[in-house]
Protein backbone atom coordinates (compact mmCIF):
# COMPACT_ATOMS: atom_id res chain seq x y z
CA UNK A 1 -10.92 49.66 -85.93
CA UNK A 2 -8.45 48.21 -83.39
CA UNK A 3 -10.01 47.26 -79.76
CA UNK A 4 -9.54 49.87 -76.78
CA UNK A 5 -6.93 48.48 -74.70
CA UNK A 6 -8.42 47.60 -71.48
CA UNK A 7 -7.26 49.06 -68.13
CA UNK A 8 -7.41 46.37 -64.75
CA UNK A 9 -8.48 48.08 -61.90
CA UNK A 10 -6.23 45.02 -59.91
CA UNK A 11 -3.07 46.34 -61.50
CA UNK A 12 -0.78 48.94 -59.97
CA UNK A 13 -0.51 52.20 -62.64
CA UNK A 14 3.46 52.25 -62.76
CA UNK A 15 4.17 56.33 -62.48
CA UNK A 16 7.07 56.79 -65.04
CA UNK A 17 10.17 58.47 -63.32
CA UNK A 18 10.72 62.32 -64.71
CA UNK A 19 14.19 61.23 -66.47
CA UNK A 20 15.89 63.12 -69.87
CA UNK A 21 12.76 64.17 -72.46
CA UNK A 22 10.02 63.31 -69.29
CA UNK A 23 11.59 66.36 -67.57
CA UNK A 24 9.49 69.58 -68.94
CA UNK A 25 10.77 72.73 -66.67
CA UNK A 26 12.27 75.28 -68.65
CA UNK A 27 15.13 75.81 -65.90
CA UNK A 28 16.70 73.81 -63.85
CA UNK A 29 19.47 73.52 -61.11
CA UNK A 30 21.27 70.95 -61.97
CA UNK A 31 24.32 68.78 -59.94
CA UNK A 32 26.76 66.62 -61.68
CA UNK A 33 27.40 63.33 -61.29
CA UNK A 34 30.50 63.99 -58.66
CA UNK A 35 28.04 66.35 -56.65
CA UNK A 36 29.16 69.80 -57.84
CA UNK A 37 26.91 72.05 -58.95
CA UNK A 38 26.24 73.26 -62.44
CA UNK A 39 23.95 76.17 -61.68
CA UNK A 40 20.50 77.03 -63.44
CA UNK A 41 20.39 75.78 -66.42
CA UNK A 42 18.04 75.76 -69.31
CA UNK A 43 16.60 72.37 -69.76
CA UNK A 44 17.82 71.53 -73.36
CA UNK A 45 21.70 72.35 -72.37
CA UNK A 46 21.32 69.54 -69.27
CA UNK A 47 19.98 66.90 -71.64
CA UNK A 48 23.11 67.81 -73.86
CA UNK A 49 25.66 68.02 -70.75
CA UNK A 50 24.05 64.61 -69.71
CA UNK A 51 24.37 62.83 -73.04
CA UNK A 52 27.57 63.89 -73.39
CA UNK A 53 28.60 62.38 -70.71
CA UNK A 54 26.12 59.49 -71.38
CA UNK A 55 23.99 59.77 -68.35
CA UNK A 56 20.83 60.55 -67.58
CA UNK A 57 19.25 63.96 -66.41
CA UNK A 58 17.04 62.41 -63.36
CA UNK A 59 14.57 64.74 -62.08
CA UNK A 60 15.64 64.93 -58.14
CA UNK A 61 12.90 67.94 -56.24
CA UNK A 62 10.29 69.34 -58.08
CA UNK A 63 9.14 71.27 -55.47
CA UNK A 64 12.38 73.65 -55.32
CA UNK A 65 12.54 76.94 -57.16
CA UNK A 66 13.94 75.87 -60.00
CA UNK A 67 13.47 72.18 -59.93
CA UNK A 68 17.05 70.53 -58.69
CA UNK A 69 18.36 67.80 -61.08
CA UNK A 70 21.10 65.28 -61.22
CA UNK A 71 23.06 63.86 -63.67
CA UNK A 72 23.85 60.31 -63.41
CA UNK A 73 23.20 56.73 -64.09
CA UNK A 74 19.40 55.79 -64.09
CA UNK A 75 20.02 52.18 -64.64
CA UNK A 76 22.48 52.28 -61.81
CA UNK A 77 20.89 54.39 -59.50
CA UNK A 78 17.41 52.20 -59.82
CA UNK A 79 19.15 48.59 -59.18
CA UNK A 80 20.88 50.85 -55.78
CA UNK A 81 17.18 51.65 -54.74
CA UNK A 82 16.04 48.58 -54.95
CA UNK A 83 18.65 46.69 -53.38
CA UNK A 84 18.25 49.23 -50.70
CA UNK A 85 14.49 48.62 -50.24
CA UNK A 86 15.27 44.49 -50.45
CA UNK A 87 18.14 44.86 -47.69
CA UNK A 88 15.11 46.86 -45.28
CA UNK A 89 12.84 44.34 -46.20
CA UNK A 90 15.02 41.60 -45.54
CA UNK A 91 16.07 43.44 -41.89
CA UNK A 92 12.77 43.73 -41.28
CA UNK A 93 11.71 40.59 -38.79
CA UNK A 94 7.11 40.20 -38.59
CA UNK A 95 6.77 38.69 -35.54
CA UNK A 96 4.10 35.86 -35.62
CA UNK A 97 2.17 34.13 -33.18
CA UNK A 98 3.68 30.52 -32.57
CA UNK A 99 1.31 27.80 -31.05
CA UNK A 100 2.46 25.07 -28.94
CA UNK A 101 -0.42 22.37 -28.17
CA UNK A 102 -0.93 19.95 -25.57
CA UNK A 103 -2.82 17.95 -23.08
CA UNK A 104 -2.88 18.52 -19.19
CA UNK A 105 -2.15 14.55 -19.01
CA UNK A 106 0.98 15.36 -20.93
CA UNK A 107 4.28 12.52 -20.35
CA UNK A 108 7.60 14.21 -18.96
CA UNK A 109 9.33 13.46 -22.99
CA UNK A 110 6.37 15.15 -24.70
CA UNK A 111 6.36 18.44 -22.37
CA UNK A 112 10.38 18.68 -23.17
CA UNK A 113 9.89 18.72 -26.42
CA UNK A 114 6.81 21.36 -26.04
CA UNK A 115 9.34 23.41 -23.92
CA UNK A 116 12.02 23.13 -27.04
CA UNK A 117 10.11 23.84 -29.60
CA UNK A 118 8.48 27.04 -27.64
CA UNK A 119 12.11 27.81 -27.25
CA UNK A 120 13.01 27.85 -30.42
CA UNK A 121 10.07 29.96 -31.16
CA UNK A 122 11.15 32.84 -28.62
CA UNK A 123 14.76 32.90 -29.90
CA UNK A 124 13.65 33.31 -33.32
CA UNK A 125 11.54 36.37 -31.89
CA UNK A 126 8.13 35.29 -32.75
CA UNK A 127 5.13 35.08 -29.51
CA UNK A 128 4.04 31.63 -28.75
CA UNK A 129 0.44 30.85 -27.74
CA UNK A 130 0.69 27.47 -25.27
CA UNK A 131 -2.99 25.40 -25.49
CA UNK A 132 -4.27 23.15 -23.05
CA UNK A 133 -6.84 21.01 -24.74
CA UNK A 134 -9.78 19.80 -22.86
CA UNK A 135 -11.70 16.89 -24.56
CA UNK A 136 -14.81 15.23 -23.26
CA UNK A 137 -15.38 15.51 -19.30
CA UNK A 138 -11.71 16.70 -18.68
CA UNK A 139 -12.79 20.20 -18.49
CA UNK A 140 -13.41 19.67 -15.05
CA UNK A 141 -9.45 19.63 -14.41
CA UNK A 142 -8.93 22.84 -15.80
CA UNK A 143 -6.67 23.69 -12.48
CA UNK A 144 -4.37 20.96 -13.85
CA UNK A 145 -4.13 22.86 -17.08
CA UNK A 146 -3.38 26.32 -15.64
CA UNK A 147 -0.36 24.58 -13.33
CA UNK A 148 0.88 23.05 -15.97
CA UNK A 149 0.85 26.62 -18.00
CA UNK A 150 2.61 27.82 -15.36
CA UNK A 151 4.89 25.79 -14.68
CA UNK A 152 5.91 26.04 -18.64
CA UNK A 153 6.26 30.07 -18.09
CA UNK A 154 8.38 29.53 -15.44
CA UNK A 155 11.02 26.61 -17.21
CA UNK A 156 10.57 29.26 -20.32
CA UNK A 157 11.01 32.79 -18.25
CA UNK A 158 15.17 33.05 -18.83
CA UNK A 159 13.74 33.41 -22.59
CA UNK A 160 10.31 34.94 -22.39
CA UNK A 161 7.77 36.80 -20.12
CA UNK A 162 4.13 36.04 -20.10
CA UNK A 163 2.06 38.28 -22.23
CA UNK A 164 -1.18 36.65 -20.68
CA UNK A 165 -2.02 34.55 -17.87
CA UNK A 166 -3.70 31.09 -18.54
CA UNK A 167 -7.08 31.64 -19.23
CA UNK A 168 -9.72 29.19 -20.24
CA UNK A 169 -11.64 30.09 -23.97
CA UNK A 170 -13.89 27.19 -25.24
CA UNK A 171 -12.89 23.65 -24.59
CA UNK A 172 -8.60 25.20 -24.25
CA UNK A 173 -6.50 26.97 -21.90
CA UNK A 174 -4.36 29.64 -23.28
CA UNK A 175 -2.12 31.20 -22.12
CA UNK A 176 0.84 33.98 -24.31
CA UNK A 177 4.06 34.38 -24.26
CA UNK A 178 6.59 36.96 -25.93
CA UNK A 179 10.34 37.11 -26.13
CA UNK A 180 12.53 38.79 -23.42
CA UNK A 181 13.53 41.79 -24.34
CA UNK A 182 16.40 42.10 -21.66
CA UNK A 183 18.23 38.91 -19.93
CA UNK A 184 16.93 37.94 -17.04
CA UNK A 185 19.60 38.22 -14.22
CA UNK A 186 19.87 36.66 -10.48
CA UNK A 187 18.28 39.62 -8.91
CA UNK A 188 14.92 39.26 -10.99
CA UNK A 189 14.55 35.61 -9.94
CA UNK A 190 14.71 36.06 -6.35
């Protein structure tokens, strides 16, 4: 006796599209491939119309009275759906959380290059967390750490606006930023 084949809970059950023989209505309304409609139609003439033609009968709306189906190319109209569903994806931007670190003893080369790369980070459309880090007995300067947080939201507000203020959380300052939705003009600065 041959095993049982074994079903994985992990894998996704792939529902098989109602297509030609699949199909099991009696009647259908059926369109053709150029959009005009055929009428209601018993079942076995649409398969033949649809080989004839050498398509496929592709079940459309099952929930109309009688079921609507078109004929057409499967093949085709599958690779169409999924290049559809790869273009969305691909449109489709997940913004992420960026992080920028730093000291609040930072030199004037290492903060521009903090400020680019933040930059970089907004344009691209993602949030960027700036961190102060405190080590040892520098905690005590956390005012240093919140001006220089500010002063790094206000060289970055043309790009961004602050999400969150600087605000301490353990042994770091943090403080958010998110991209700017609309430019900022003269008028807003002043």
């Amino acid at each position: 006796m041959p095993p049982r084949p074994r079903f994985d809970n992990r894998s996704p059950v792939r529902e098989l599209p109602n297509i030609n023989e699949r199909i099991k209505y009696p009647q259908l309304r059926v369109v053709d491939s150029d959009g005009n409609q055929l009428g209601v139609i018993d079942r076995s003439k649409a398969l033949e119309i649809a080989s004839q033609r050498g398509l496929d009968l592709v079940l459309v709306s099952e929930k109309a009275n009688p079921p609507v189906c078109r004929i057409m190319d499967y093949g085709k109209y599958k690779f169409e759906q999924e290049k559809k569903a790869k273009e969305a994806r691909k449109k489709s931007h997940q913004t992420e959380v960026k992080e920028v670190k730093m000291r609040y003893k930072i030199d004037k080369h290492d903060y521009d290059v903090r400020i680019g790369q933040a930059t970089k980070f907004l344009k691209s459309g993602d949030k960027v967390k700036c961190t102060v880090i405190f080590r040892g007995r520098e905690i005590q300067h956390s005012n240093l750490a919140e001006t220089l947080l500010l002063k790094m939201a206000h060289d970055l507000e043309e790009q961004s606006e602050v999400q969150q203020k600087p605000k301490r959380e353990g042994r770091n300052m943090i403080m958010f930023l998110s991209p700017r939705k609309t430019p900022l003009t003269k008028k807003d600065e002043g």
